[in-house]
Protein backbone atom coordinates (compact mmCIF):
# COMPACT_ATOMS: atom_id res chain seq x y z
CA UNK A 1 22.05 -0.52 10.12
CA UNK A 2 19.80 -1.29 12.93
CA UNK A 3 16.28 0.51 11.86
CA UNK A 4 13.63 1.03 14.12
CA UNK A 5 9.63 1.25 12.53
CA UNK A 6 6.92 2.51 14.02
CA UNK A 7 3.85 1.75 11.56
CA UNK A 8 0.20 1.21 11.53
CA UNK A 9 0.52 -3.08 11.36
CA UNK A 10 2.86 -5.47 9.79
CA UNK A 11 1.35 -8.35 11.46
CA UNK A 12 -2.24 -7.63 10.42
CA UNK A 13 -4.07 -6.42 7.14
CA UNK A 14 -7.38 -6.00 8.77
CA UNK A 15 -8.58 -2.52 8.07
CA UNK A 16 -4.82 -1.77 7.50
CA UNK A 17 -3.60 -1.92 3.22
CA UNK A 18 -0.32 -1.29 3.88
CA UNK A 19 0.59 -4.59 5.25
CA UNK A 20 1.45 -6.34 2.57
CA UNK A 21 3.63 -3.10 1.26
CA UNK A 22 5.49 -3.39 4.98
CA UNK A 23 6.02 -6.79 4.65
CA UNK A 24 6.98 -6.60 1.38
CA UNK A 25 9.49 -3.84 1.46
CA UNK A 26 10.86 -4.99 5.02
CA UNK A 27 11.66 -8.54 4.73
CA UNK A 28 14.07 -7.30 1.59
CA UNK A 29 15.65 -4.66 3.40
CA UNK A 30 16.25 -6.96 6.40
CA UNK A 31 17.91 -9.27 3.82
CA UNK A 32 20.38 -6.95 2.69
CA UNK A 33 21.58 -7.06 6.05
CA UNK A 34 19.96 -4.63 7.67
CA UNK A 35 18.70 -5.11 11.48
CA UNK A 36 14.98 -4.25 11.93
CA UNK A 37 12.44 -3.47 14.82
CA UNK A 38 8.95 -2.88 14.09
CA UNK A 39 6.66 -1.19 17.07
CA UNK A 40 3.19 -0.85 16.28
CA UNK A 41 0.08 -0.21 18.63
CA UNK A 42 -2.81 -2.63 19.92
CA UNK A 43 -5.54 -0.91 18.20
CA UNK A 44 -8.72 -1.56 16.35
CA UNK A 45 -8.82 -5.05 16.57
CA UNK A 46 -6.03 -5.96 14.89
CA UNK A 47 -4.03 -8.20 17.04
CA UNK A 48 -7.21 -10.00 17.43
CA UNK A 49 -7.02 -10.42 13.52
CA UNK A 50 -3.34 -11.11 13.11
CA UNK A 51 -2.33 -13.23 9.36
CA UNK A 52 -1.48 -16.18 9.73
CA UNK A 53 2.09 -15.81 8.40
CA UNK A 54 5.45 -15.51 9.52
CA UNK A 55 7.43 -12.20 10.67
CA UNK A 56 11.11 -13.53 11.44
CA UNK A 57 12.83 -10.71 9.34
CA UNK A 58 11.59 -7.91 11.75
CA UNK A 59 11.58 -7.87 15.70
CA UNK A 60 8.10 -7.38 15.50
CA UNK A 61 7.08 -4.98 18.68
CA UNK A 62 3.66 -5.03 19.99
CA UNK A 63 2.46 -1.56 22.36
CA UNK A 64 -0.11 -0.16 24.22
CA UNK A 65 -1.12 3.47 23.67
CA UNK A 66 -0.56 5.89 25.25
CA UNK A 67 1.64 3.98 28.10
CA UNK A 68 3.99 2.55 26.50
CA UNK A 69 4.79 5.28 24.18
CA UNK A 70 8.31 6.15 26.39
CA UNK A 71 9.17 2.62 26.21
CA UNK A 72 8.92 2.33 22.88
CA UNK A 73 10.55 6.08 21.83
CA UNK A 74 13.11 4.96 24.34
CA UNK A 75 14.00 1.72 22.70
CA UNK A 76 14.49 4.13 19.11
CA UNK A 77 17.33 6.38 20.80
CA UNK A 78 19.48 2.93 19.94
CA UNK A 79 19.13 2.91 16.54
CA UNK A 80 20.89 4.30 13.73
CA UNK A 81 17.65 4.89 11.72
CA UNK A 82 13.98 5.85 12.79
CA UNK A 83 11.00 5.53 10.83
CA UNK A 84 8.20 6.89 11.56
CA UNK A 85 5.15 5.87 9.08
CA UNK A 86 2.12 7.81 8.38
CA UNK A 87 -1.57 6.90 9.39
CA UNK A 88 0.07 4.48 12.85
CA UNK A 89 -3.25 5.39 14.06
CA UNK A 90 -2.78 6.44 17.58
CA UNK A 91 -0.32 9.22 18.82
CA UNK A 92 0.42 10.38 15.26
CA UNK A 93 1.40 13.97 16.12
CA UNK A 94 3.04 12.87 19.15
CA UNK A 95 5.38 10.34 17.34
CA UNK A 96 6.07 13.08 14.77
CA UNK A 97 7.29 15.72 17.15
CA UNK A 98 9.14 13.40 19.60
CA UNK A 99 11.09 11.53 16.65
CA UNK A 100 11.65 14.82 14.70
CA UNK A 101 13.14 16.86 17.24
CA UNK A 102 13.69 14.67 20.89
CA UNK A 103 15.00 11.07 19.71
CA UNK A 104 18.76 10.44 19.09
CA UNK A 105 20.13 13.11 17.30
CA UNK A 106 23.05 10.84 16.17
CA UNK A 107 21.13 8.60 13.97
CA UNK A 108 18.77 9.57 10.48
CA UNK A 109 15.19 10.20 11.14
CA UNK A 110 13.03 9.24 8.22
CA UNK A 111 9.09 10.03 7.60
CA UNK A 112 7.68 7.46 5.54
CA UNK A 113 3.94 8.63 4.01
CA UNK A 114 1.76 5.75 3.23
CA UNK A 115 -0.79 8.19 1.84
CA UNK A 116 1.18 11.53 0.69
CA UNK A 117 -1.82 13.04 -1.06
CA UNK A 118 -3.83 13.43 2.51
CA UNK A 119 -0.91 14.40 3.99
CA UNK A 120 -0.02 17.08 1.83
CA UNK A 121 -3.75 18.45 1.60
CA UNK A 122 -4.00 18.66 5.07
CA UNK A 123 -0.80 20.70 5.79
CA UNK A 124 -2.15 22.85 2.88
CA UNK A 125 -5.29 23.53 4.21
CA UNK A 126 -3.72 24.35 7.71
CA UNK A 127 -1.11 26.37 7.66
CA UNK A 128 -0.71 25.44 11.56
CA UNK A 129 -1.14 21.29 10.97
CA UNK A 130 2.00 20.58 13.47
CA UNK A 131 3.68 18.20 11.07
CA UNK A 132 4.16 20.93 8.21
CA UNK A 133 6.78 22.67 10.71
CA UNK A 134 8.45 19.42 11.67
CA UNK A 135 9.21 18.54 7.43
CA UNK A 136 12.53 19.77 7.41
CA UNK A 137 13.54 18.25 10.78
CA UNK A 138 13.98 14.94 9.45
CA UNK A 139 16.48 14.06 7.05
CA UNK A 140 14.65 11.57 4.83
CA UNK A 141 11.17 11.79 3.18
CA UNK A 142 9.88 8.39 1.47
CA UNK A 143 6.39 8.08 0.19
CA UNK A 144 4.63 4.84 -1.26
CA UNK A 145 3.46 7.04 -4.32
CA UNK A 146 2.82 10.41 -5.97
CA UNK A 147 5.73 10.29 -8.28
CA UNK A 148 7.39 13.73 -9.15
CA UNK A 149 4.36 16.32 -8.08
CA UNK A 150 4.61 14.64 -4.45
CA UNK A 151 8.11 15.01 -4.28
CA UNK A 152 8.89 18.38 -5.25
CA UNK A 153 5.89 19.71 -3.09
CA UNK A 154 7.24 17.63 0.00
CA UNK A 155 10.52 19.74 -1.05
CA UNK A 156 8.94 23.19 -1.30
CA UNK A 157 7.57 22.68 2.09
CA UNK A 158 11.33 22.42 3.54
CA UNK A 159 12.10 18.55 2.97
CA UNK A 160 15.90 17.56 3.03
CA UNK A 161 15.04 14.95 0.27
CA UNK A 162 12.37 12.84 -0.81
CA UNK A 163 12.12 9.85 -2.98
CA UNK A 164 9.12 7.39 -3.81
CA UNK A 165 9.21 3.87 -2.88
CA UNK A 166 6.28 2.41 -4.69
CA UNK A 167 4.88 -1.04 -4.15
CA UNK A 168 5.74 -3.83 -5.74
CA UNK A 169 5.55 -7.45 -5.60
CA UNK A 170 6.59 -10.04 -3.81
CA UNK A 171 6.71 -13.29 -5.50
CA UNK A 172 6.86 -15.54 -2.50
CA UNK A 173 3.96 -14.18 -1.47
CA UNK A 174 1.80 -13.66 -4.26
CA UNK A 175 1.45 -16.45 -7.16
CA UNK A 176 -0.79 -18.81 -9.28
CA UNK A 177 -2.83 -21.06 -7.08
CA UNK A 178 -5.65 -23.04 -8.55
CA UNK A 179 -9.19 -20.91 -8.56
CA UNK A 180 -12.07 -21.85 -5.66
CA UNK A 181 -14.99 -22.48 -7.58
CA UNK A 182 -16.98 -20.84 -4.42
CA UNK A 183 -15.26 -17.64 -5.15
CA UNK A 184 -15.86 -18.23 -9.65
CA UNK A 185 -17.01 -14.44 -10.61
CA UNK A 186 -16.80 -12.28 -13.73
CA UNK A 187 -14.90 -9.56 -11.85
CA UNK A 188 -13.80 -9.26 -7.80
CA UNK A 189 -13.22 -5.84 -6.26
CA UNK A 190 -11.30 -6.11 -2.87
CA UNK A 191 -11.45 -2.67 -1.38
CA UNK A 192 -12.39 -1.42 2.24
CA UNK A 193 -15.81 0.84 2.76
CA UNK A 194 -13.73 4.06 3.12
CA UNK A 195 -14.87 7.89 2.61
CA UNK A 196 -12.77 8.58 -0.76
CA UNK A 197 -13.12 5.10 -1.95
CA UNK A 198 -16.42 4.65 -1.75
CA UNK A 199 -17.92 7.19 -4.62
CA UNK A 200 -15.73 5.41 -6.77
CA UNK A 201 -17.12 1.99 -6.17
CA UNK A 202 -20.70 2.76 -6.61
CA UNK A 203 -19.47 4.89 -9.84
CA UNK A 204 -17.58 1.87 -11.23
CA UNK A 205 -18.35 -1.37 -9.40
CA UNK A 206 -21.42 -1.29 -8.51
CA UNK A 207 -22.77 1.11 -11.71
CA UNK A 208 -21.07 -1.92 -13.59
CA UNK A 209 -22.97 -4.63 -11.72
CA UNK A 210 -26.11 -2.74 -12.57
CA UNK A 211 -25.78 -2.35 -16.08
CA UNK A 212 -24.74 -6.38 -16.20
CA UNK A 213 -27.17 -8.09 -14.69
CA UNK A 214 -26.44 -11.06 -16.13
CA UNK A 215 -22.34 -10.99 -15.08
CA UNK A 216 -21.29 -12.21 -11.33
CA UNK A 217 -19.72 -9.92 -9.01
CA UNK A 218 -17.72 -10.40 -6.25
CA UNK A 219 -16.91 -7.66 -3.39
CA UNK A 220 -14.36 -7.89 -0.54
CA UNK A 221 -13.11 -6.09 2.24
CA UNK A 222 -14.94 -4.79 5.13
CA UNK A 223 -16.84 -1.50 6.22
CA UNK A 224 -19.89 -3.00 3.30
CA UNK A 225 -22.51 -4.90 5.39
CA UNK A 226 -25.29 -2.27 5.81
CA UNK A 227 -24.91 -1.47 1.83
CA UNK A 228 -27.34 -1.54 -0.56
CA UNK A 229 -25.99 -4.32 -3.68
CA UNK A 230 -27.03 -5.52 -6.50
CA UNK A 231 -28.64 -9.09 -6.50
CA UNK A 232 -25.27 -10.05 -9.14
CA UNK A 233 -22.57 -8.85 -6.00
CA UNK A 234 -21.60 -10.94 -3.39
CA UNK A 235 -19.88 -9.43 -0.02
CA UNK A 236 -17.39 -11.90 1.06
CA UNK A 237 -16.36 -9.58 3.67
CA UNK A 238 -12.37 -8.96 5.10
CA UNK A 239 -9.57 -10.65 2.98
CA UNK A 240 -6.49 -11.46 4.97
CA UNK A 241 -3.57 -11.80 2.74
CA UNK A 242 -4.04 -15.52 2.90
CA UNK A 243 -6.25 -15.40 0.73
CA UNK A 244 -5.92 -12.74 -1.56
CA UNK A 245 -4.00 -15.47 -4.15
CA UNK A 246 -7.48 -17.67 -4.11
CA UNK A 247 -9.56 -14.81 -4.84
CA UNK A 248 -7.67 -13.35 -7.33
CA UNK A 249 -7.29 -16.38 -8.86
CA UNK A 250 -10.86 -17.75 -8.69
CA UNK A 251 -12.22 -14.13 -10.64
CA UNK A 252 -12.16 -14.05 -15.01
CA UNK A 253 -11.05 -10.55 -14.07
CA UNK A 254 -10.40 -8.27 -11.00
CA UNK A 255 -11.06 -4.69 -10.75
CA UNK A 256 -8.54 -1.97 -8.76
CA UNK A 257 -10.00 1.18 -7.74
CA UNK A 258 -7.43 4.03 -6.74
CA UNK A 259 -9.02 6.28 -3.99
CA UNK A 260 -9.60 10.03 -4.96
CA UNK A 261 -6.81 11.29 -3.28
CA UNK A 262 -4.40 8.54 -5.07
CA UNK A 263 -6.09 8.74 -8.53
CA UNK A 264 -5.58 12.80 -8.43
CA UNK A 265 -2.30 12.89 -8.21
CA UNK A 266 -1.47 9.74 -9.81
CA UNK A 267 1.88 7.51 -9.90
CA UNK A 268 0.46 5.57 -6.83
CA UNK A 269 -0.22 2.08 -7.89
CA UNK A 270 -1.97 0.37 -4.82
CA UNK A 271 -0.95 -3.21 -3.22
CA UNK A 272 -4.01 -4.77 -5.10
CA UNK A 273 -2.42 -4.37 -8.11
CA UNK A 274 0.85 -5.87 -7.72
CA UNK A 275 -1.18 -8.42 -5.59
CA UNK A 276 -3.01 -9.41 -9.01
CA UNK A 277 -0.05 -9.01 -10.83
CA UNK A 278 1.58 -11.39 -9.12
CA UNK A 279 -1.44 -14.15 -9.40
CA UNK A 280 -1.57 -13.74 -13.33
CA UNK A 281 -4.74 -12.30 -12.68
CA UNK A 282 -5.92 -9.89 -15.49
CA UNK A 283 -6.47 -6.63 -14.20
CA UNK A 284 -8.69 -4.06 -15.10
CA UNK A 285 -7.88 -0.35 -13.32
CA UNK A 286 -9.73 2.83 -13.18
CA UNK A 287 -7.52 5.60 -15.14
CA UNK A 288 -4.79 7.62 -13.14
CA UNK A 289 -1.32 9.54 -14.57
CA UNK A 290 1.34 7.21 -14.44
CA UNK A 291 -0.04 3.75 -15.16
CA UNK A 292 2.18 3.39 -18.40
CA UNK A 293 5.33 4.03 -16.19
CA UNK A 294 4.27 0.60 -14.46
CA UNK A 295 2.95 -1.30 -16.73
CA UNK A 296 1.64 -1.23 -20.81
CA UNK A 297 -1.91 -0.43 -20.83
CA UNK A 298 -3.93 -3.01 -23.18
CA UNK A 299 -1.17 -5.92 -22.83
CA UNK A 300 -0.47 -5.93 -19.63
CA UNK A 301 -2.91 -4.16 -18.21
CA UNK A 302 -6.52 -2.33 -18.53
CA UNK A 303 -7.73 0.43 -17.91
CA UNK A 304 -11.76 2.01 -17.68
CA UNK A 305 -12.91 5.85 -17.51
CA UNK A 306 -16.60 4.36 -16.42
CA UNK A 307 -18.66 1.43 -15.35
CA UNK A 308 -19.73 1.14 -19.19
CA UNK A 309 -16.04 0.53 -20.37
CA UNK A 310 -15.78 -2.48 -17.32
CA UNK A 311 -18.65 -4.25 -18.87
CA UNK A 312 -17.45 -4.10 -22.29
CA UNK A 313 -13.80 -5.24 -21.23
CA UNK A 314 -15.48 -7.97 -19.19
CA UNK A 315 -17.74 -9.07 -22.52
CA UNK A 316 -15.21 -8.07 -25.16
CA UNK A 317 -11.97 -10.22 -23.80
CA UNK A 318 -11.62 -13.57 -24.01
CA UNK A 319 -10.78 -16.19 -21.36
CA UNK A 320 -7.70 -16.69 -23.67
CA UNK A 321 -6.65 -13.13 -24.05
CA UNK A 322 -7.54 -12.52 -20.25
CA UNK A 323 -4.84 -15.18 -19.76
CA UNK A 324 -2.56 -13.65 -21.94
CA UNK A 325 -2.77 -10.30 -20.17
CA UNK A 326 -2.31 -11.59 -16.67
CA UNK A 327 0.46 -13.58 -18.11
CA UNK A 328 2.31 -10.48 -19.51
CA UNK A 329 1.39 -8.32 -16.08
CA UNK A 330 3.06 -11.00 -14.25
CA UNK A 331 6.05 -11.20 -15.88
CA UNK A 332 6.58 -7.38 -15.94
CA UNK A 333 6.02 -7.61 -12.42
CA UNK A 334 9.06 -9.96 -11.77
CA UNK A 335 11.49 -8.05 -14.13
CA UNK A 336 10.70 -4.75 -12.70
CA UNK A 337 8.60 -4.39 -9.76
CA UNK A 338 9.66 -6.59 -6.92
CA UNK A 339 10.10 -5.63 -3.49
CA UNK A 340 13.45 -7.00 -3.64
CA UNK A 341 14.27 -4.26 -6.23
CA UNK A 342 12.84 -1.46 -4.48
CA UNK A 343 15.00 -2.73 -1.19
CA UNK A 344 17.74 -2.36 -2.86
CA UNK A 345 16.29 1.50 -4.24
CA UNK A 346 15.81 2.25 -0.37
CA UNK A 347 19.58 0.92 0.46
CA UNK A 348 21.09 3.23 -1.93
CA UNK A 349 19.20 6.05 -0.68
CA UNK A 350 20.52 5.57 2.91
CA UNK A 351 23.71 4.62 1.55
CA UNK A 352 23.64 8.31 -0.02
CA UNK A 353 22.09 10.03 2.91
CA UNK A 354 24.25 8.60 5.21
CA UNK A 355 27.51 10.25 3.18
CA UNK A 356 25.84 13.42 3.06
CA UNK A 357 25.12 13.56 6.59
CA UNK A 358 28.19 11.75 7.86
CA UNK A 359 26.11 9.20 10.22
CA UNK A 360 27.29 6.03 11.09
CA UNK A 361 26.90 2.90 9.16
């Protein structure tokens, strides 16, 4: 099929944490032989902070906003499927009407939620949110999480389908490398300074930094430069996926912290953790519904209800059993979570919405 994406950034994890889940899922769709074009806009700085990695499985497509918005819709009419992502950042409404009701009615037109929880709260909460009339317009709804609540209240609210296509790792990407001892910490948090994020790492990260004085902390991501930290944390500032393999590796143990939105409705585990999964890394995770359907909580994983628990996993496991867990993370990680698998998930979906629709191959 020859796909066309429009999405917040492939090329560029700076202030953007779906990256790694677009490269991820997109270089193993374009592998099963699928032809793939992926448009996103020139904002907030991103092209200025492009990763330094390569992009040869997608066409990637750079734009301007707003004036190259009819090039760009006009480049989807070719294709046989259009995706249009949550959270692009610029012209969101706009893309949703135009590719819901205006571009090529021949082909499958797919909304893809990066962050179903916000999106369903705020067609709740307005009744007259444009999007929640434009659901059953398109014939395919995929979200990165949520698990079965997200999916049947996507289909109360008129959706043809819907099916979860949760991240997962990518083994080429993310693996073993030997630790920095610049970066050597008790625990590392990578997380950006957001609004729903942000309770949860004073509650948990920092609380836990403060009742360890004696334990090194490291914090990443951006948005954290005016905050007040403990003397024990260390801002490192933005990660680029570059280096997300050194600073997993570097840390006894890294901490994931789901957002509210994603820890309330649970089954959404983030790119962090497959990212640590993926480094042997052993990971410690605030709790959320859903964690045992990814991995086994206590072997392969951990998992803290408060910044008291953290400390006493950080002080109670050994290096050796801290190895151990990573180990056994990793290795559930390549028998059941790899992009490559949930590729193939998405190709059978099309493969089945395709027959029910009758569009062409």
């Amino acid at each position: 099929m020859k796909i066309f994406v429009i999405g917040s950034s492939i090329t560029s994890s700076y202030w953007n944490g779906a990256a790694t889940y677009y490269r991820g899922i997109y270089k193993h769709i374009a592998a099963l032989s699928h032809e793939i074009t992926f448009a996103e806009p020139d904002v907030y700085g991103r092209q200025q902070r492009r990763d330094a990695e390569s992009y040869h499985y997608v066409e990637s497509v750079i734009y301007s906003t707003p004036k190259d918005l009819p090039r760009v819709l006009d480049r989807a009419q070719s294709a046989d499927l259009i995706i249009k992502h949550s959270g692009v950042g610029a012209d969101d409404e706009l893309l949703e009407r135009e590719i819901a009701l205006n571009v090529n009615d021949e082909g499958l037109r797919a909304f893809w939620d990066v962050d179903a929880p916000a999106t369903l709260a705020r067609v709740e909460e307005n009744p007259q949110d444009s999007f929640r009339s434009l659901i059953p317009e398109y014939d395919l709804i995929l979200t990165y999480g949520g698990g079965p609540s997200v999916m049947e209240h996507y289909r109360r609210l008129g959706a043809k389908s819907c099916y979860p296509i949760y991240n997962a790792l990518d083994p080429e990407t993310h693996y073993p490398v030997s630790p920095d001892p610049a970066l050597a910490c008790d625990l590392v948090l990578v997380a950006n300074r957001l609004p729903d994020r942000e309770k949860r790492v004073n509650e948990f990260f920092l609380a836990a930094a403060r009742l360890a004085p004696d334990l090194r902390f490291i914090l990443g991501g951006e948005g954290w430069g005016d905050k007040a930290l403990p003397k024990n944390v260390r801002w490192i500032g933005h990660v680029g996926t570059g280096d997300h393999n050194r600073v997993n590796c570097s840390a006894r143990m890294v901490l994931n912290l789901n957002r509210d939105s994603m820890a309330n409705v649970g089954f959404s585990p983030p790119t962090r953790v497959f990212e640590a999964a993926g480094t042997a890394s052993c990971l410690i995770t605030d709790a959320w519904a859903g964690i045992d359907t990814f991995f086994n909580p206590g072997k392969e994983i951990l998992i803290a209800s408060s910044a008291e628990e953290i400390v006493q996993l950080i002080r109670n496991t050994s290096s050796q059993q801290a190895q151990q867990i990573g180990a056994a993370m990793r290795m559930r990680a390549l028998n059941s979570h790899t992009y490559a698998q949930r590729a193939t998930a998405v190709h059978e979906i099309l493969s089945l919405i395709r027959s029910h629709t009758g569009a062409a191959a």
